[in-house]
Protein backbone atom coordinates (compact mmCIF):
# COMPACT_ATOMS: atom_id res chain seq x y z
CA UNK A 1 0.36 -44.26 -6.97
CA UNK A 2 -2.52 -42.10 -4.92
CA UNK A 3 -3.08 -38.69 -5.49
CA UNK A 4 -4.81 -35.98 -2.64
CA UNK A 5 -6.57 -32.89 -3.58
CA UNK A 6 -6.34 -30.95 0.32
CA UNK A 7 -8.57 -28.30 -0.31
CA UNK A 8 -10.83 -29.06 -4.03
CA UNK A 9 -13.69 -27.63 -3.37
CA UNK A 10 -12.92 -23.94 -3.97
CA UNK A 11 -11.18 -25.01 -7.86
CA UNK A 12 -14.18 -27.24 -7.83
CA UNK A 13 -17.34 -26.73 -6.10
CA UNK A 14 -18.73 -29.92 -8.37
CA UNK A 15 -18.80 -28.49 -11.60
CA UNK A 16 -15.63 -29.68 -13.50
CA UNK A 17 -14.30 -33.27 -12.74
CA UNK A 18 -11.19 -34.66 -11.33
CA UNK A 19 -11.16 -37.70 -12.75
CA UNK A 20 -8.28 -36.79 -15.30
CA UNK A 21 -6.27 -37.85 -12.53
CA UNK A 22 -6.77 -41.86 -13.36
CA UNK A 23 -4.83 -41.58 -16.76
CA UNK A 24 -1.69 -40.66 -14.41
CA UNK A 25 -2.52 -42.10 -10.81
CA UNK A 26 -4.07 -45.80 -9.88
CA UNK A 27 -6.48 -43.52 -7.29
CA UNK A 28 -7.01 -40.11 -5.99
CA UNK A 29 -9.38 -38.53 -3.05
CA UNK A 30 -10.84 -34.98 -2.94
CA UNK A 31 -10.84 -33.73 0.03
CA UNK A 32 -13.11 -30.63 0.05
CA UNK A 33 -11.09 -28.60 2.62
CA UNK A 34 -7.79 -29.92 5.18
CA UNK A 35 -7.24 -28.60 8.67
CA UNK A 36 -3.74 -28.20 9.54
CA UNK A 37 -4.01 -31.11 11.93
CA UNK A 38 -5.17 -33.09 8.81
CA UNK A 39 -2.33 -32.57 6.56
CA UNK A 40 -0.19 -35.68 7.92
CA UNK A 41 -2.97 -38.18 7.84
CA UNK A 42 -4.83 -37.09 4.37
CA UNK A 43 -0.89 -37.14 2.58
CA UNK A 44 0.09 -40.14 3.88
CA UNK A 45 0.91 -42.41 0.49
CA UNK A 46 0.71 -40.20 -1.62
CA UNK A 47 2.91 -40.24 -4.63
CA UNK A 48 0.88 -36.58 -5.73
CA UNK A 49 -0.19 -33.95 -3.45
CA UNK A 50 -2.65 -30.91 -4.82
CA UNK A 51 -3.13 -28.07 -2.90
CA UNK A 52 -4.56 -24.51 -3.56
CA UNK A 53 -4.45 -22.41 -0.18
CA UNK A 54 -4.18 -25.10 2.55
CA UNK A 55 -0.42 -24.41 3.69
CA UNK A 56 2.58 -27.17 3.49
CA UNK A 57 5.29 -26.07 5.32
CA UNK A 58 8.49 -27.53 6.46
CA UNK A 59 6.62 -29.50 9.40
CA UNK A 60 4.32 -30.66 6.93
CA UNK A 61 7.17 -32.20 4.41
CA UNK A 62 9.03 -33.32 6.55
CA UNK A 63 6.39 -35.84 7.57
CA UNK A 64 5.37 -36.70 4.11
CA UNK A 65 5.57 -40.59 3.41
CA UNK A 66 5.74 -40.76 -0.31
CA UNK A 67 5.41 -37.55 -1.96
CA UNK A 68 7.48 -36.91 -4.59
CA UNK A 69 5.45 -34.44 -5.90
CA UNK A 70 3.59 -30.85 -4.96
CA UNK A 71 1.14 -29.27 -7.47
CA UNK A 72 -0.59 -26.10 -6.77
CA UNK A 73 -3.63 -24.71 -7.71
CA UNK A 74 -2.79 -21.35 -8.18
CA UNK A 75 -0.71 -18.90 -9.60
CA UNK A 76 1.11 -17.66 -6.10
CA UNK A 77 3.09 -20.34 -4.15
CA UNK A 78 3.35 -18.88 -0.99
CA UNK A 79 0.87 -21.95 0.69
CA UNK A 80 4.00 -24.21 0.40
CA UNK A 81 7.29 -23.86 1.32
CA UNK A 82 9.18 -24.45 -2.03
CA UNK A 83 12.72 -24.26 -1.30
CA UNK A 84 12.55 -26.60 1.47
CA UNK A 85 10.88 -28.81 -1.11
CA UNK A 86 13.39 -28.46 -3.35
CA UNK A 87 15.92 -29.90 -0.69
CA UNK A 88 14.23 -32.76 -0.44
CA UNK A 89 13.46 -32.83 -4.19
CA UNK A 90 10.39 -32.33 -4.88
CA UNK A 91 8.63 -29.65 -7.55
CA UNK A 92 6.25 -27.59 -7.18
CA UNK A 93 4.57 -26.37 -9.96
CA UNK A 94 2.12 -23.41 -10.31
CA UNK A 95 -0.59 -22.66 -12.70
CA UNK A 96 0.18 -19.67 -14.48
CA UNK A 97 -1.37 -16.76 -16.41
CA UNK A 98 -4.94 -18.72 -16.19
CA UNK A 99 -6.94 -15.97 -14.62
CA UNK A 100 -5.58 -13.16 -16.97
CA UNK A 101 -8.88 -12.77 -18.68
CA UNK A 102 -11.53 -13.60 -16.11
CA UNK A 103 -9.01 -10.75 -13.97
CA UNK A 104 -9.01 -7.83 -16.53
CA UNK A 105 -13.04 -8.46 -16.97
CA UNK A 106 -13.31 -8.12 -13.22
CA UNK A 107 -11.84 -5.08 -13.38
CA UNK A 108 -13.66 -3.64 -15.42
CA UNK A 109 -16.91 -5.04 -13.70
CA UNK A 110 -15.71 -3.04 -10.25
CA UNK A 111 -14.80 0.27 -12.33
CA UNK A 112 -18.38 0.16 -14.33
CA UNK A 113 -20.22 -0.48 -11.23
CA UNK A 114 -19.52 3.13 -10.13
CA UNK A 115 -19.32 4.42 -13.57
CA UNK A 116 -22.42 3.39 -14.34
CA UNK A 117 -24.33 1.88 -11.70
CA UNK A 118 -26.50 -0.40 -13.09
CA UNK A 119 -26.65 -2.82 -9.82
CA UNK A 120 -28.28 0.84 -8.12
CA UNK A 121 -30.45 1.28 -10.75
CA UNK A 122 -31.75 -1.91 -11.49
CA UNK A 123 -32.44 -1.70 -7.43
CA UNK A 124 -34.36 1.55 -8.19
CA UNK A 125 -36.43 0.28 -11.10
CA UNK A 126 -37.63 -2.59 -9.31
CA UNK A 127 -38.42 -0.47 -6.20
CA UNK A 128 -41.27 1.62 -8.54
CA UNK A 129 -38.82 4.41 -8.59
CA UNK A 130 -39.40 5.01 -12.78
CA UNK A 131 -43.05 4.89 -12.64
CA UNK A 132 -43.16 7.51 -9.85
CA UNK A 133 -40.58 9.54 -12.07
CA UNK A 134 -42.78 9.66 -14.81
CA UNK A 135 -39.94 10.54 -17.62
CA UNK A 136 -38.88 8.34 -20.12
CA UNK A 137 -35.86 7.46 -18.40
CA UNK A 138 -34.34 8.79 -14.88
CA UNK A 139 -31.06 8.33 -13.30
CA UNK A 140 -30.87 7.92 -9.31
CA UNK A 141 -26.59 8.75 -9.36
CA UNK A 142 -24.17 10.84 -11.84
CA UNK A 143 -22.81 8.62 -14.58
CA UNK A 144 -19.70 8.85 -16.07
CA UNK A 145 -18.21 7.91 -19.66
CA UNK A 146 -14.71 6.60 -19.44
CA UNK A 147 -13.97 8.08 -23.39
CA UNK A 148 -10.77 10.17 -23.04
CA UNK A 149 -9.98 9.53 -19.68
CA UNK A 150 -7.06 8.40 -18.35
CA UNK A 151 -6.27 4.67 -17.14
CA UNK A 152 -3.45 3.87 -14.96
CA UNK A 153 -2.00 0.85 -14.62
CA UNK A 154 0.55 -0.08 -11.98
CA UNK A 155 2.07 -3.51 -12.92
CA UNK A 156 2.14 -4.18 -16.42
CA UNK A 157 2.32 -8.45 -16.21
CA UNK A 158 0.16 -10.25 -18.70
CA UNK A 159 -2.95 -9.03 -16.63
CA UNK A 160 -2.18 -5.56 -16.82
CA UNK A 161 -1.39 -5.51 -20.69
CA UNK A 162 -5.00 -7.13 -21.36
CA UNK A 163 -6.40 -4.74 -18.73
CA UNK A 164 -4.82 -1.45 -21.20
CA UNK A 165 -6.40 -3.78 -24.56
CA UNK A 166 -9.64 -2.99 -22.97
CA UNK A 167 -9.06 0.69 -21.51
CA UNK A 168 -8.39 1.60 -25.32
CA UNK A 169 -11.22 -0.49 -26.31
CA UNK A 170 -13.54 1.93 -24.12
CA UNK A 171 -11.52 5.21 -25.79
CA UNK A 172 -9.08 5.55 -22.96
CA UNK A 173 -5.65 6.66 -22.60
CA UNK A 174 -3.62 4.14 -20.67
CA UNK A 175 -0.74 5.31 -18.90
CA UNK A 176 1.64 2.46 -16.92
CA UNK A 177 3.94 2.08 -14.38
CA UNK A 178 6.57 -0.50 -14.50
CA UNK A 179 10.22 -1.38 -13.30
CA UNK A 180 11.15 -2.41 -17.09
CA UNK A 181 9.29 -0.04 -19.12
CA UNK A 182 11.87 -0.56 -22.00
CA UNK A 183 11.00 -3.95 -22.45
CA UNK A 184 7.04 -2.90 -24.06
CA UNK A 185 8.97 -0.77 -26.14
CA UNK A 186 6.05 -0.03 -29.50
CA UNK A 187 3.40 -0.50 -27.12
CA UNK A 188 1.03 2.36 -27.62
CA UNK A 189 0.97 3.36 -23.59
CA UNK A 190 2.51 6.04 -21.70
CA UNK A 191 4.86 4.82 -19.31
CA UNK A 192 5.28 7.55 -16.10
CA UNK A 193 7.01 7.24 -12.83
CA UNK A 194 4.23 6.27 -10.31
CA UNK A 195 3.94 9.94 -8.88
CA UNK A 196 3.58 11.26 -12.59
CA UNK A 197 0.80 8.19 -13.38
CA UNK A 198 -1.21 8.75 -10.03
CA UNK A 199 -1.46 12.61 -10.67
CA UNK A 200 -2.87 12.19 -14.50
CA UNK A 201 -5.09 9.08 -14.03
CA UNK A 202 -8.99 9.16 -13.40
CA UNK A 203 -8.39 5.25 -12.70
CA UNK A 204 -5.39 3.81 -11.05
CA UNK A 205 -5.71 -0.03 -11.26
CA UNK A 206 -3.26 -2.41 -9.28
CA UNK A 207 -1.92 -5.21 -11.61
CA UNK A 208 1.34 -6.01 -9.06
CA UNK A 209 2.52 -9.06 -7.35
CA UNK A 210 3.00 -8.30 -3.45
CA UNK A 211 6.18 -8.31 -2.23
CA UNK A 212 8.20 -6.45 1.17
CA UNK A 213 8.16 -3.52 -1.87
CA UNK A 214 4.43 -3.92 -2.65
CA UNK A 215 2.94 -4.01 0.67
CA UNK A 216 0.71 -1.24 1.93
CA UNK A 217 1.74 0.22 -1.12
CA UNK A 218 -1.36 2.10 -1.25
CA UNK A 219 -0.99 4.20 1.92
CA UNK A 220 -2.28 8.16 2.37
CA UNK A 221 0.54 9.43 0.89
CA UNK A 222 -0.18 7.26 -1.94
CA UNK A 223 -4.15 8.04 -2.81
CA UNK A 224 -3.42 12.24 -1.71
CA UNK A 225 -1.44 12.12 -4.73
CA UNK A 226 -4.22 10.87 -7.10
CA UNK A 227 -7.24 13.29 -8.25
CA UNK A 228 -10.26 13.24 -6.04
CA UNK A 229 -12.24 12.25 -9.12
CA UNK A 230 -10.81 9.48 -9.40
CA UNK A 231 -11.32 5.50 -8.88
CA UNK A 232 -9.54 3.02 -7.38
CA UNK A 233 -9.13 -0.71 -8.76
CA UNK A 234 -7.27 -3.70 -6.94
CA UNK A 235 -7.72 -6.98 -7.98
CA UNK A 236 -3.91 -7.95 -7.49
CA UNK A 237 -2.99 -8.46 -3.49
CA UNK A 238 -5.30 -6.99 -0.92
CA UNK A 239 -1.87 -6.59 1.01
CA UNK A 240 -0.81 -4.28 -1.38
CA UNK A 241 -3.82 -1.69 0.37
CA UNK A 242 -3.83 -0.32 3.42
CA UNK A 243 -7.78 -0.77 4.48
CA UNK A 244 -7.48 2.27 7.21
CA UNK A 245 -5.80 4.76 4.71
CA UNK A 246 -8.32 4.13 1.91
CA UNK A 247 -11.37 4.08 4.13
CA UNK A 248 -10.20 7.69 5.32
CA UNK A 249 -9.70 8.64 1.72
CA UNK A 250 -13.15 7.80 0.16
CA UNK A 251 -14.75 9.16 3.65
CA UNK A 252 -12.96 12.21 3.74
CA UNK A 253 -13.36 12.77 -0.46
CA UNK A 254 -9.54 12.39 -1.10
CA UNK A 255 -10.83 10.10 -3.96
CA UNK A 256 -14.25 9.63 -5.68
CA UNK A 257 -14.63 5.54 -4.85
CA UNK A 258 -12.60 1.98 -5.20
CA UNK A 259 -13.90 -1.38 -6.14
CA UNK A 260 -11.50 -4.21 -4.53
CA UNK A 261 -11.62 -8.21 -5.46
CA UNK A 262 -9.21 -8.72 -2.67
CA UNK A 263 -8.24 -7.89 1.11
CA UNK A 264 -5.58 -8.11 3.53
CA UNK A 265 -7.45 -11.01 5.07
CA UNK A 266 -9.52 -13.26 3.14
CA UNK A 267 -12.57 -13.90 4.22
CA UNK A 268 -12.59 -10.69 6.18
CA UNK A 269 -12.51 -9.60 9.73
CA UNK A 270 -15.93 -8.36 11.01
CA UNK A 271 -13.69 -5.55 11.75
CA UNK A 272 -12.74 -4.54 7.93
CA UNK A 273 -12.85 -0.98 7.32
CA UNK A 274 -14.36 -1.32 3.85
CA UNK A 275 -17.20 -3.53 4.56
CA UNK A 276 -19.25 -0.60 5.50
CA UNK A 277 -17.97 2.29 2.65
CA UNK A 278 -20.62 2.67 0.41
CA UNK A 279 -17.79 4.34 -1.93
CA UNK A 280 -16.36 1.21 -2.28
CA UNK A 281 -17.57 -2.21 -4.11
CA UNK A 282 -16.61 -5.72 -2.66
CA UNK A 283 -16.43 -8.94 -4.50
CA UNK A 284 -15.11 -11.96 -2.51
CA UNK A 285 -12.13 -12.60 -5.07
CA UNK A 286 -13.86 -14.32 -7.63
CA UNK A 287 -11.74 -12.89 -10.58
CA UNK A 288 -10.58 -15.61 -11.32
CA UNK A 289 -13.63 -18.17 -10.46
CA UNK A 290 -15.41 -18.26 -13.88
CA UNK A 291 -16.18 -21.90 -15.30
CA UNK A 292 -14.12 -21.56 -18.01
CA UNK A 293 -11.14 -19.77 -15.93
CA UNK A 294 -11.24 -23.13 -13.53
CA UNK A 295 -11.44 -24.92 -16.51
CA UNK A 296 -8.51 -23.25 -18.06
CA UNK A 297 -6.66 -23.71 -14.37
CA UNK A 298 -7.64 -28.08 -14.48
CA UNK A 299 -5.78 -27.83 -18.08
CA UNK A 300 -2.93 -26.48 -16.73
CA UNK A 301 -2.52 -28.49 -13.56
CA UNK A 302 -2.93 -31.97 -15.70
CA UNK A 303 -0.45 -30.62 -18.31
CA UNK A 304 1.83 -29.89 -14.93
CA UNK A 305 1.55 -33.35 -13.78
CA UNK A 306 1.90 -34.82 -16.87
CA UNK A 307 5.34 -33.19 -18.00
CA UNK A 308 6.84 -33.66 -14.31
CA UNK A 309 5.79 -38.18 -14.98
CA UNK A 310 7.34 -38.02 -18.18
CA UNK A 311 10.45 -37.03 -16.51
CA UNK A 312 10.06 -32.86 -17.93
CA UNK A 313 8.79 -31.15 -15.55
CA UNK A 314 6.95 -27.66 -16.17
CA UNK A 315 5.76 -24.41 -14.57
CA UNK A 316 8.49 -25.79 -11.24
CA UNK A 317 8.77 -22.72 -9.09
CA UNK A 318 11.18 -24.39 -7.49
């Protein structure tokens, strides 16, 4: 049996190894990216396909040769159609819950570069600022302590309950919205309806999936109702912003700033409001790109494929 990685290179730039794959599969390629028009060709005889982003769709299956199995990369399965899979049985499995640490440390990375600003100040340092100060120390921006303010989390998933472990960690009080508050019953966090959390929070962080009742979830209605002091975090769905509204809001002082790991398009249009907003911090979703979060994600995906050869299949979203 063959095995096909479509698209390895962003799981695996070079720095893990796929060769895990020969306990299960007599040989496998890696193919570091796949054009649409490559699907057919680079699938052909394969027992195992592996993708992360590069889409299979019902075209795509339909014209499969040998595939009796789909294993993605990821946590969301939206690159493959997986009910038309199912019809022509075969899983596909998901890697689950592997980012949720490498994800609540990003977030905290995007809030504590305004908070704190250490990327600006190292900047000044090394431009001679100090020595022309002349003080023992000098600051270039207001800083901010998060100790007693207020962190609100929208989503409370695995990722957003390690995100509110942390906000206490720094002294905070972590307030959360979620559809099933009663299940966290004990936990110690305030659970508000969203208009309640967005009027008390200093930071409002974005821990939900996208769905038709996530999308543009952050409009203007949504940030005029949160304080102007306060901070923005999404490292969940960049569909779940709406660029426009939130560029007007940090322009216009509705809110203080936002850090994002995500937008609506990925990589962005030259065209993306936020690329020039100095009020608001970019990283090019690498939440989840740590070593040891790939790592954890390799684990998963060989654990996958081993359960679905011995005939019990795991993680099958559908």
């Amino acid at each position: 049996m063959k095995a096909v990685i479509l698209d390895g290179y962003t799981t695996n730039p070079g720095d893990l190894s796929w060769d895990w794959l020969t306990k299960y599969v007599d040989e496998y390629e890696v193919c570091d990216f796949t054009r649409p028009e490559e699907v057919f060709e680079r699938t052909a005889g394969c027992g195992v396909v592996l993708t992360n982003k590069t889409k299979l769709m019902r075209p795509d299956i339909d014209r499969f040769t040998n595939t009796g199995y789909i294993g993605l990369l990821s946590t969301g399965f939206d690159a493959v159609d997986a009910a038309y899979a199912r019809t022509k049985n075969i899983p596909v499995t998901n890697i689950p819950a592997y980012s949720t640490y490498g994800v609540a440390q990003m977030t905290f990375s995007l809030l504590l570069e305004h908070t704190n600003r250490a990327a600006l100040h190292n900047k000044a340092v090394k431009a001679g600022e100090w020595q022309k100060n002349g003080n023992f120390c000098f600051w270039v921006a207001p800083l901010k302590e998060l100790y007693g303010k207020s962190f609100g989390i929208i989503g409370f998933g695995k990722i957003g309950r390690t995100v509110a472990d942390i906000a206490r960690a720094f002294g905070m009080n972590v307030l959360a919205c979620t559809a099933h508050p009663e299940k966290y019953a004990g936990e110690p966090v305030e659970f508000l309806s969203l208009d309640e959390l967005l009027a008390k929070s200093d930071v409002v962080s974005l821990h939900c999936p996208y769905s038709k009742e996530t999308d543009r979830l952050v409009n203007d209605a949504f940030l005029r109702r949160m304080k102007p002091s306060a901070f923005l975090i999404n490292t969940s769905r960049g569909a779940v912003v709406d660029e426009a509204a939130l560029r007007s809001a940090l322009d216009n002082g509705v809110i203080a700033g936002a850090g994002v790991d995500v937008l609506s398009t990925e990589p962005p249009k030259d065209d993306n409001p936020l690329l020039t907003c100095e009020k608001c911090v970019i990283t090019p979703h690498i939440a989840w790109a740590a070593y040891e979060t790939r790592a954890r994600l390799m684990g998963i995906c060989e654990n996958n494929l081993k359960a679905f050869l011995a005939g019990k299949p795991i993680n099958v979203v559908n």
